[in-house]
PDB file of N, CA and C in Angstrom:
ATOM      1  N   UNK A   1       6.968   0.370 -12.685  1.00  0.00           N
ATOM      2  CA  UNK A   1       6.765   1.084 -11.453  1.00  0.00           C
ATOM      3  C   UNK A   1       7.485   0.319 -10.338  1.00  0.00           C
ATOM      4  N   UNK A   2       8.565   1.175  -9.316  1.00  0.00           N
ATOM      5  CA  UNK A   2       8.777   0.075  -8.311  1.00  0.00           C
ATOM      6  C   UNK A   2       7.835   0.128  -7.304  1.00  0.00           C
ATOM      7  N   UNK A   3       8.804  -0.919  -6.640  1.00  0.00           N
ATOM      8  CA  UNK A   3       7.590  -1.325  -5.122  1.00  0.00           C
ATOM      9  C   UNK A   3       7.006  -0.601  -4.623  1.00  0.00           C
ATOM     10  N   UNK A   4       8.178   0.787  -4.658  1.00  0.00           N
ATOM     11  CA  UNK A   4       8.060   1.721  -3.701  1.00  0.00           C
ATOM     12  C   UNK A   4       7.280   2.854  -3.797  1.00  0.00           C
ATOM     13  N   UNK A   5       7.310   2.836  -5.273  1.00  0.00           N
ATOM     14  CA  UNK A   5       6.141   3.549  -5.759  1.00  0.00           C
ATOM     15  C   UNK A   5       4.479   2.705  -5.275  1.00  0.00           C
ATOM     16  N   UNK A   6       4.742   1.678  -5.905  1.00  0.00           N
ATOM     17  CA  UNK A   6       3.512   1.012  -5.396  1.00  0.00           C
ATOM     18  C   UNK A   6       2.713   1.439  -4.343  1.00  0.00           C
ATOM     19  N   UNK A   7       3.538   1.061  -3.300  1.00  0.00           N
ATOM     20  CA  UNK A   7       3.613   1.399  -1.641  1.00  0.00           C
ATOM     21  C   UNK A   7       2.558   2.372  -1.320  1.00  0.00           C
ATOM     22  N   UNK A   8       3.006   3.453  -2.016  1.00  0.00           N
ATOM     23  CA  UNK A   8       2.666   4.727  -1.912  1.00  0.00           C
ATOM     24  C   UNK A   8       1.568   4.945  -2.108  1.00  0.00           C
ATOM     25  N   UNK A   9       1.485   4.684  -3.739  1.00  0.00           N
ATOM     26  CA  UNK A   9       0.132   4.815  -4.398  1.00  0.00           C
ATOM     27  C   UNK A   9      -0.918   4.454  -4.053  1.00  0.00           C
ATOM     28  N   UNK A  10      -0.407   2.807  -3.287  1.00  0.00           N
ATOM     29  CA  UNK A  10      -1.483   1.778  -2.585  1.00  0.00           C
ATOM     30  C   UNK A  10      -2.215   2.822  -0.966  1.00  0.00           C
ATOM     31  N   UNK A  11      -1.103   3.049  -0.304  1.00  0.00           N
ATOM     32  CA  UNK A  11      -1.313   4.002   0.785  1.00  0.00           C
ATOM     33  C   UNK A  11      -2.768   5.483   0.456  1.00  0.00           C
ATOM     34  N   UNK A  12      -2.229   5.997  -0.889  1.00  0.00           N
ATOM     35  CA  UNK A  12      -2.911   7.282  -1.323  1.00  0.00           C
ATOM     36  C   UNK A  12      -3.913   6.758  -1.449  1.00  0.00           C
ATOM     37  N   UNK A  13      -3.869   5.431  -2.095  1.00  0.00           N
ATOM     38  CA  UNK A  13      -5.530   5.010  -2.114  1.00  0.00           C
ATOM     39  C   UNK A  13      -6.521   4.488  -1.634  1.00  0.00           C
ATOM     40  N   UNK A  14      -6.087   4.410  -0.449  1.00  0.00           N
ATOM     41  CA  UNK A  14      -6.598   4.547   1.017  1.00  0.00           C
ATOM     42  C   UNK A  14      -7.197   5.608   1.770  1.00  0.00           C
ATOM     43  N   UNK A  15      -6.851   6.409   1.276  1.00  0.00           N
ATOM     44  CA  UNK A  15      -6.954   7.632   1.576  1.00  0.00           C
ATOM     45  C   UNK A  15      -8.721   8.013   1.796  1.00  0.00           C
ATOM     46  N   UNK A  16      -9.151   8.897   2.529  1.00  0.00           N
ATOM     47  CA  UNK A  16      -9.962   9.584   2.368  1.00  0.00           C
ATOM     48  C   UNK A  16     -10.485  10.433   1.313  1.00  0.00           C
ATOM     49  N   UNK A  17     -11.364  11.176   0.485  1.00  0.00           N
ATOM     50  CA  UNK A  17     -11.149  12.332  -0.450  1.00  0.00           C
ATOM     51  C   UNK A  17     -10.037  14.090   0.134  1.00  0.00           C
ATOM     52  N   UNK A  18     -10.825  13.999   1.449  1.00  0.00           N
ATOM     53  CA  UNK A  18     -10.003  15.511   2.366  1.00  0.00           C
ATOM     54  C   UNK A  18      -8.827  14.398   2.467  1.00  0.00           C
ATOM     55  N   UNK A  19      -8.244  13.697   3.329  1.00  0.00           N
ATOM     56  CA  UNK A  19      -6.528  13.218   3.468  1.00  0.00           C
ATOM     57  C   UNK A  19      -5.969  13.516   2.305  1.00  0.00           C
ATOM     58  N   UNK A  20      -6.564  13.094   0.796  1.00  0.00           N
ATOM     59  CA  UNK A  20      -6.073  12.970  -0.674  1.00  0.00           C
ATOM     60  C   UNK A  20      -5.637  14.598  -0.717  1.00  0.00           C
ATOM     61  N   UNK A  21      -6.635  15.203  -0.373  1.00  0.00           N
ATOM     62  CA  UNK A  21      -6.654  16.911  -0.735  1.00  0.00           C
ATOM     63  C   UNK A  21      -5.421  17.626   0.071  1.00  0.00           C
ATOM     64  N   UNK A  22      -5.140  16.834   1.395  1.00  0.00           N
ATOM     65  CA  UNK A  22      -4.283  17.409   2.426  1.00  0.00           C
ATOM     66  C   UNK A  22      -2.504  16.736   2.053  1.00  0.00           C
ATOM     67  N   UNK A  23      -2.631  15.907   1.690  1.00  0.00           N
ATOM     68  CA  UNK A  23      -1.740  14.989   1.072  1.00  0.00           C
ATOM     69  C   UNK A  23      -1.165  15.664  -0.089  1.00  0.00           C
ATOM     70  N   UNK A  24      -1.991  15.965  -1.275  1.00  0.00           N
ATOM     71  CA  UNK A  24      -1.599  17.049  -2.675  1.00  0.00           C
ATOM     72  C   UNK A  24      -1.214  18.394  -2.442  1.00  0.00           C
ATOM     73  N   UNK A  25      -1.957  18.782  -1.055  1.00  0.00           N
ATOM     74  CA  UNK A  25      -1.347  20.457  -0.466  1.00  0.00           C
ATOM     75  C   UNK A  25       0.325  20.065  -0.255  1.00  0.00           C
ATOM     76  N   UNK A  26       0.272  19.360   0.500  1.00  0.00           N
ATOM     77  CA  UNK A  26       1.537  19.032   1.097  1.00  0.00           C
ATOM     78  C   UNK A  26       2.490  18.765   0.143  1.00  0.00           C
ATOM     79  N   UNK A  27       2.361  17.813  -0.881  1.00  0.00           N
ATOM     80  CA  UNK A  27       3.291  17.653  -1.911  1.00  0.00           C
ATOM     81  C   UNK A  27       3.477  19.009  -2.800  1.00  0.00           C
ATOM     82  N   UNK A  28       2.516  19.538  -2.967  1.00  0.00           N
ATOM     83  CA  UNK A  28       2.976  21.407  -3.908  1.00  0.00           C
ATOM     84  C   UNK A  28       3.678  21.768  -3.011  1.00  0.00           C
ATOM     85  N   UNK A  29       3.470  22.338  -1.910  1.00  0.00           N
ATOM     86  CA  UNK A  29       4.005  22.667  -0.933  1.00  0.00           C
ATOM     87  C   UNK A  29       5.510  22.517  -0.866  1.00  0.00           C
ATOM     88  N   UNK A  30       6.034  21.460  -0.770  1.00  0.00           N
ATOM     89  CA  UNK A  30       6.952  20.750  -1.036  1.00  0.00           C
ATOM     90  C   UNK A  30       7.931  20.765  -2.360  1.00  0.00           C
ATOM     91  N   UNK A  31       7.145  20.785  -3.556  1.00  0.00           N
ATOM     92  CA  UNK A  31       7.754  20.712  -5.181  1.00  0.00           C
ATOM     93  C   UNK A  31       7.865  22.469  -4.973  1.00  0.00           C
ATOM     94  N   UNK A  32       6.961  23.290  -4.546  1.00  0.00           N
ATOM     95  CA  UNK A  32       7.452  24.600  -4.622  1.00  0.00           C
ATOM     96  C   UNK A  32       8.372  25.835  -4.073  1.00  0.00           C
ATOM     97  N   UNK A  33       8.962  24.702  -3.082  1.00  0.00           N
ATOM     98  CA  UNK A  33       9.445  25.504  -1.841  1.00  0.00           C
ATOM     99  C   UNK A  33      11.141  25.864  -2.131  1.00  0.00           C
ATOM    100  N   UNK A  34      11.558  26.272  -1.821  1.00  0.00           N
ATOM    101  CA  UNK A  34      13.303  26.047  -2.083  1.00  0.00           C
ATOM    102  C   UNK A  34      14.075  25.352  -1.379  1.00  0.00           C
ATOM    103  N   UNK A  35      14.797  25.047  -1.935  1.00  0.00           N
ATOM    104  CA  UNK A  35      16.276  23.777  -1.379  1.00  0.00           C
ATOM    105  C   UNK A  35      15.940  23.749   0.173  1.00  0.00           C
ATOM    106  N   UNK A  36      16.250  24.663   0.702  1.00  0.00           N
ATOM    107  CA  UNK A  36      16.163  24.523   2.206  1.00  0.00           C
ATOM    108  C   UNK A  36      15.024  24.581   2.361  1.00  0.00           C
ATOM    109  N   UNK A  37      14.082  24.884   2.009  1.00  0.00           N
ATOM    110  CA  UNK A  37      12.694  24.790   2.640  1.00  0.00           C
ATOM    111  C   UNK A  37      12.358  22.960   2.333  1.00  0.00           C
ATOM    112  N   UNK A  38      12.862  22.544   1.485  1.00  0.00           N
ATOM    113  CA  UNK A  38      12.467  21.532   0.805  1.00  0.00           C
ATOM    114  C   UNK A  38      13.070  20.710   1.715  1.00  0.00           C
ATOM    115  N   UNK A  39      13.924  21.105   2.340  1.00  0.00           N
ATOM    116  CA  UNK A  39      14.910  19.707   3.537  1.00  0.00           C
ATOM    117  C   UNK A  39      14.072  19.890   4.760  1.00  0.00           C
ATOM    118  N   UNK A  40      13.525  21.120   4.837  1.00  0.00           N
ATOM    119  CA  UNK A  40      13.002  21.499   6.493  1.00  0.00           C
ATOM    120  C   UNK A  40      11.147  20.532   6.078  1.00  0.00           C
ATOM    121  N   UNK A  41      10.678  20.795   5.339  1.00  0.00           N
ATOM    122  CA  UNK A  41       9.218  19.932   5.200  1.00  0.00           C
ATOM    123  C   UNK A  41       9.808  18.354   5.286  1.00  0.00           C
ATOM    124  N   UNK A  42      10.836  17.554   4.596  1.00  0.00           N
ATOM    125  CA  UNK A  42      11.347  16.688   4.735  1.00  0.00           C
ATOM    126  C   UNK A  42      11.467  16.181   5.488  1.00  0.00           C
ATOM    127  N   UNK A  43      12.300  17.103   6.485  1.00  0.00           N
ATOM    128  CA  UNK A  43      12.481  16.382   7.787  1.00  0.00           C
ATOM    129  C   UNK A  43      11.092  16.601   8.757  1.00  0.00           C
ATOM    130  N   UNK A  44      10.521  17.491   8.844  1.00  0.00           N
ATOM    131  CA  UNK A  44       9.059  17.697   9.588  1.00  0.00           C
ATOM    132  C   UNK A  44       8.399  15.985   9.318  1.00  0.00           C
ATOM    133  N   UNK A  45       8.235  15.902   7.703  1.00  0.00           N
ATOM    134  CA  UNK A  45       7.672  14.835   7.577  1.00  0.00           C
ATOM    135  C   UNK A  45       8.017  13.845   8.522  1.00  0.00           C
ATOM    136  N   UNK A  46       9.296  13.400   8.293  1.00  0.00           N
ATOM    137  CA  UNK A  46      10.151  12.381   8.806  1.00  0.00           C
ATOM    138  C   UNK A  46       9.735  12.192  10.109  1.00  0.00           C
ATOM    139  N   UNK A  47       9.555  13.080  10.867  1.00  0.00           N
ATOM    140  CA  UNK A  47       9.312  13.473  11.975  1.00  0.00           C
ATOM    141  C   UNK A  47       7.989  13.389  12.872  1.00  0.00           C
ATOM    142  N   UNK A  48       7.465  13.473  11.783  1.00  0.00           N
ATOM    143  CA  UNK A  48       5.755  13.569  12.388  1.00  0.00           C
ATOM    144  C   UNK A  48       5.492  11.398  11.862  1.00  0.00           C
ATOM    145  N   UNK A  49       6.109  10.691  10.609  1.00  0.00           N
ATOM    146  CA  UNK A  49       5.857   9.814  10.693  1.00  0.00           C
ATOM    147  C   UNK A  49       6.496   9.076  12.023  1.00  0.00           C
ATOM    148  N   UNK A  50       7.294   9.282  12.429  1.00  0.00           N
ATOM    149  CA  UNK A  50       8.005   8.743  13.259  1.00  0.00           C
ATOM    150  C   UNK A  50       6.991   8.119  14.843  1.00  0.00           C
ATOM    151  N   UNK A  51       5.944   9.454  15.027  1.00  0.00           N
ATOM    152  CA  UNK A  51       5.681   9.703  15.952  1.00  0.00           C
ATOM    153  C   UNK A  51       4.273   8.655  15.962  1.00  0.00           C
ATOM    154  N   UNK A  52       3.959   8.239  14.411  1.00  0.00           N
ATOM    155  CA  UNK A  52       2.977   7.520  14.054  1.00  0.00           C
ATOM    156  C   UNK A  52       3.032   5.804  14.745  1.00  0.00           C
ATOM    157  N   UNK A  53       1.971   5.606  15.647  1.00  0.00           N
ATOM    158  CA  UNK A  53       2.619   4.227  15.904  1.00  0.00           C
ATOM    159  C   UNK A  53       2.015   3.031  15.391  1.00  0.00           C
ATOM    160  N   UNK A  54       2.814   2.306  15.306  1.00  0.00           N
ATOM    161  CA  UNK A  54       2.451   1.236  14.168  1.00  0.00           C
ATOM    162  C   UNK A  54       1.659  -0.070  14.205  1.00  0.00           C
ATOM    163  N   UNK A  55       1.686  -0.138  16.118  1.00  0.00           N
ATOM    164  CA  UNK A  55       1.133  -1.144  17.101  1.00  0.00           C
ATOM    165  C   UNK A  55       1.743  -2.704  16.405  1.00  0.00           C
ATOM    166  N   UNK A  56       0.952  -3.250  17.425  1.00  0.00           N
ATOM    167  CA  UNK A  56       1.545  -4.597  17.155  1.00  0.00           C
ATOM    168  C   UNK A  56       1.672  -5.323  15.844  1.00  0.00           C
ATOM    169  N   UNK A  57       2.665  -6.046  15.744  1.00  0.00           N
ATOM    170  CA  UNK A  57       3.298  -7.266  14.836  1.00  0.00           C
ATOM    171  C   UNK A  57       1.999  -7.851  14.419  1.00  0.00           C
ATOM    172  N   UNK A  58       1.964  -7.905  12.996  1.00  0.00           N
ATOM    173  CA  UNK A  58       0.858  -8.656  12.983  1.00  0.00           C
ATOM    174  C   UNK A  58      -0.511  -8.350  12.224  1.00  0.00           C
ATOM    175  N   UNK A  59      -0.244  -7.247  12.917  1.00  0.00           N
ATOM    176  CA  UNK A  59      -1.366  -6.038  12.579  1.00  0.00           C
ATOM    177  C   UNK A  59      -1.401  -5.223  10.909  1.00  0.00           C
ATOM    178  N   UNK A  60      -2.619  -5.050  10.752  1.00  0.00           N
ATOM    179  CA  UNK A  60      -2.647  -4.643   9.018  1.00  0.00           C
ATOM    180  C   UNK A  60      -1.621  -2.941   8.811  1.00  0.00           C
ATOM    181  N   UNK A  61      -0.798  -2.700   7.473  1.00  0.00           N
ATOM    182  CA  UNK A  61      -0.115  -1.986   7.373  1.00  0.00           C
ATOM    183  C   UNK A  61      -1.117  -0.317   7.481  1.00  0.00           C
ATOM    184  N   UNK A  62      -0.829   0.487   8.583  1.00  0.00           N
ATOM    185  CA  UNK A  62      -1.883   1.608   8.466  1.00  0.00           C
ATOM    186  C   UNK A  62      -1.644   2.513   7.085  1.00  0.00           C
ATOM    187  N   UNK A  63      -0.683   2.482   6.223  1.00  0.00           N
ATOM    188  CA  UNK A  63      -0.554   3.182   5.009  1.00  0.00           C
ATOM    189  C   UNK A  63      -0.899   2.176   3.976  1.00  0.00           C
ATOM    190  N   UNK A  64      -0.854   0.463   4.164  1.00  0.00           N
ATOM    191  CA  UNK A  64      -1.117   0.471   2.864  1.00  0.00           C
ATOM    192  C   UNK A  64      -2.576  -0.610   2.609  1.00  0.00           C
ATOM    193  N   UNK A  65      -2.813  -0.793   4.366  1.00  0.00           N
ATOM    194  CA  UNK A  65      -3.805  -1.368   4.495  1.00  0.00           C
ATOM    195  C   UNK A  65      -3.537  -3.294   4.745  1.00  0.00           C
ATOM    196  N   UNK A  66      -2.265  -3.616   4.209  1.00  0.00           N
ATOM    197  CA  UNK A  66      -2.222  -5.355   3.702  1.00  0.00           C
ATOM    198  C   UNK A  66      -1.486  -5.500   5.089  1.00  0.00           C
TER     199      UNK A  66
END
């Protein structure tokens, strides 16, 4: 498994049970959509993490907790 998977997994399992549920919508969502729909959720994503702030240096990772 890479890191990056790790990352992730570590993040999901953090999760709430509803975030987990809202999180799995989102990924079907996503695996079912077509090419262009699949770039437009992509970038939404991209987009909405962006807006996520991460606060200070220092501070524990909000996705993966460490």
């Amino acid at each position: 498994m890479t890191d990056r998977t790790k990352l992730v997994l570590a993040g999901w399992a953090n999760l709430s049970e509803a975030e987990r549920e809202e999180f799995e919508r989102e990924i079907r969502r996503y695996q079912q959509g077509a090419p262009l729909q699949k770039s437009n959720i992509q970038k939404n994503w991209i987009n909405e993490a962006a807006r996520v702030s991460l606060g200070p240096v220092g501070r524990f990772c909000p996705c993966c907790g460490k």
